[in-house]
C-alpha atoms as a PDB file:
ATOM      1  CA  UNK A   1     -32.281 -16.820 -57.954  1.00  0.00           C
ATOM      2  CA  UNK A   2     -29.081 -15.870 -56.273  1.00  0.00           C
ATOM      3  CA  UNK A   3     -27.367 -12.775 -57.589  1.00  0.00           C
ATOM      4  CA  UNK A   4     -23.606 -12.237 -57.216  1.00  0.00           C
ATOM      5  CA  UNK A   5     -21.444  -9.662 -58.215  1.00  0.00           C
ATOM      6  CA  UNK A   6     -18.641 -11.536 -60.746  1.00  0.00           C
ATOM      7  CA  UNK A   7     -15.607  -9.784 -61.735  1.00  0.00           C
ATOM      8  CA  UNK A   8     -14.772 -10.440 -65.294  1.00  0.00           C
ATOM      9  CA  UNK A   9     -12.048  -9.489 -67.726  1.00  0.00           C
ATOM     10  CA  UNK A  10     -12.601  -7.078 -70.714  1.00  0.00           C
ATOM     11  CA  UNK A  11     -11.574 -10.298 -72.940  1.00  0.00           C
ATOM     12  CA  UNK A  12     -14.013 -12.258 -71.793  1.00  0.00           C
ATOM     13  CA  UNK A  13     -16.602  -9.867 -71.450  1.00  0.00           C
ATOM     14  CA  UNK A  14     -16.079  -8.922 -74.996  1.00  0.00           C
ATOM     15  CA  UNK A  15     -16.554 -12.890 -75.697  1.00  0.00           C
ATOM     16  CA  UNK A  16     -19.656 -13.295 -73.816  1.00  0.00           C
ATOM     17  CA  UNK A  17     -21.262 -10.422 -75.511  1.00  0.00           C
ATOM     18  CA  UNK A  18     -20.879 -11.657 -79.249  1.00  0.00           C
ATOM     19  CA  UNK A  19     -21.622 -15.323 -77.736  1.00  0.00           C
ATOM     20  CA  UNK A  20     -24.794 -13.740 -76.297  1.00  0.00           C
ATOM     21  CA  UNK A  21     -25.364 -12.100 -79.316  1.00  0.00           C
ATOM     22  CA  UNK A  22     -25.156 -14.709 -81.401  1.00  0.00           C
ATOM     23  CA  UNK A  23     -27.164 -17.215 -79.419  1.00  0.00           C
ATOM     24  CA  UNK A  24     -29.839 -14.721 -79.254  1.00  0.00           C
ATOM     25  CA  UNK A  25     -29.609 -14.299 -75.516  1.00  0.00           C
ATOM     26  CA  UNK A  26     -29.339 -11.595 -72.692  1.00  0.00           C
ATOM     27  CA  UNK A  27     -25.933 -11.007 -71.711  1.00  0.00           C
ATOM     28  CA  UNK A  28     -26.819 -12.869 -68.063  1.00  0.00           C
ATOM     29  CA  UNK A  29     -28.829 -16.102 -69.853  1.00  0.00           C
ATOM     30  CA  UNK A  30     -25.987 -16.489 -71.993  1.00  0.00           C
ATOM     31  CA  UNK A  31     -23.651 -16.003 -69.213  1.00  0.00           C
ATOM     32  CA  UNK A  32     -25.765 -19.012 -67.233  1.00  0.00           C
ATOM     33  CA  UNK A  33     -25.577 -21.312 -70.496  1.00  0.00           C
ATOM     34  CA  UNK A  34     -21.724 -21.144 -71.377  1.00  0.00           C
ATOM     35  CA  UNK A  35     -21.527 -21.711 -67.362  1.00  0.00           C
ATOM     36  CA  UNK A  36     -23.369 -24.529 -67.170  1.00  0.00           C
ATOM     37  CA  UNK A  37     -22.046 -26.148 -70.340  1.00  0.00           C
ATOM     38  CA  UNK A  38     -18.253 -25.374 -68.904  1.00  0.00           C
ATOM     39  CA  UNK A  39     -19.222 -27.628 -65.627  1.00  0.00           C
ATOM     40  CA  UNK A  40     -21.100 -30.117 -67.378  1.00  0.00           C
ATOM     41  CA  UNK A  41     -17.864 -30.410 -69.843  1.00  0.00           C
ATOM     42  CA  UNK A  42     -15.299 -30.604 -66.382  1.00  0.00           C
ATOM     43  CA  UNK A  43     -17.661 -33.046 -64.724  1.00  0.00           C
ATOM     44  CA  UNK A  44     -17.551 -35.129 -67.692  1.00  0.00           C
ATOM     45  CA  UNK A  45     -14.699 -34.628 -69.856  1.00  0.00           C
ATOM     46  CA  UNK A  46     -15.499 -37.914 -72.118  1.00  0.00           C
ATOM     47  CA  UNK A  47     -17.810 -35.696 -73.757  1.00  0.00           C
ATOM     48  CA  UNK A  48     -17.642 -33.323 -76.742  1.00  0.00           C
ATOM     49  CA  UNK A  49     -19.478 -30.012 -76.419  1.00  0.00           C
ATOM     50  CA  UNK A  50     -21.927 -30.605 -78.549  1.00  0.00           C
ATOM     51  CA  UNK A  51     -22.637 -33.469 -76.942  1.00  0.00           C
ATOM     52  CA  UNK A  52     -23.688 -31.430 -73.835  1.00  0.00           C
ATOM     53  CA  UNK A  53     -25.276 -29.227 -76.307  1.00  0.00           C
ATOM     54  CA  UNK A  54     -27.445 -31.860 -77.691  1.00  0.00           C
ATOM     55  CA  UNK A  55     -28.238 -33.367 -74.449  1.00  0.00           C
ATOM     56  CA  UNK A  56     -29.207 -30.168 -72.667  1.00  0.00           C
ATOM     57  CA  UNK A  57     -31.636 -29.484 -75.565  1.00  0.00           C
ATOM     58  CA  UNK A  58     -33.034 -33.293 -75.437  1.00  0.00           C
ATOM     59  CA  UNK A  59     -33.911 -32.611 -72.262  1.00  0.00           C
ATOM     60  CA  UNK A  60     -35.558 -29.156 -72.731  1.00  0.00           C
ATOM     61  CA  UNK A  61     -37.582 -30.622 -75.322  1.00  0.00           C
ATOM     62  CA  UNK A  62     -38.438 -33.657 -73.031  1.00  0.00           C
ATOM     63  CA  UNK A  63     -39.704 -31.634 -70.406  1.00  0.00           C
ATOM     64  CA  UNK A  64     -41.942 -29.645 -72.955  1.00  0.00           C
ATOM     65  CA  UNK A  65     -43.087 -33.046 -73.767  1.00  0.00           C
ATOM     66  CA  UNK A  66     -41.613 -32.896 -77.415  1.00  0.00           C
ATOM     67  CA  UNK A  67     -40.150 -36.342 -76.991  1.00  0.00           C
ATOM     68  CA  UNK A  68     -40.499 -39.488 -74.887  1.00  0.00           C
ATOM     69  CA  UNK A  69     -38.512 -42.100 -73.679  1.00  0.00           C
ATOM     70  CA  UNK A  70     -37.781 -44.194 -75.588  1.00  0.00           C
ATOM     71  CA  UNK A  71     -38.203 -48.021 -74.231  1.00  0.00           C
ATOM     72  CA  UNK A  72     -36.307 -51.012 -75.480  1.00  0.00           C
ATOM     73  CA  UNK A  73     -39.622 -53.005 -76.029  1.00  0.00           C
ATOM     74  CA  UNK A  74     -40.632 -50.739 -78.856  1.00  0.00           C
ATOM     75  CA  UNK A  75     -38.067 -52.220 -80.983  1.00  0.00           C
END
């Protein structure tokens, strides 16, 4: 992991903090999530965020092997 030093403003910081908070995070975990859901949202504005939401936990759960793949010759 790559560490940079981020200049953020007492607003936002303030916002992060409760969001980590709330989310049950670390400030910097929390800090990676709203992140990655922001570019995931640009890079595909069609999408609600909870969409993202749900599909970034479908695939955590996938790769713990929670779910499967679901193949149109099941049905």
């Amino acid at each position: 992991m790559i560490k940079k030093t981020v200049a953020i403003n007492d607003y936002l910081m303030r916002d992060l903090s409760l969001f980590a908070k709330k989310e049950q995070r670390d400030f910097s975990n929390a800090l990676r999530y709203a992140l990655r859901i922001g570019l995931l949202a640009i890079e595909n504005p069609e999408l609600t965020i909870q969409e993202i939401k749900d599909t970034l936990e479908s695939h955590v759960e996938y790769e713990m092997g929670n779910i499967s793949e679901v193949s149109l010759n099941d049905f």
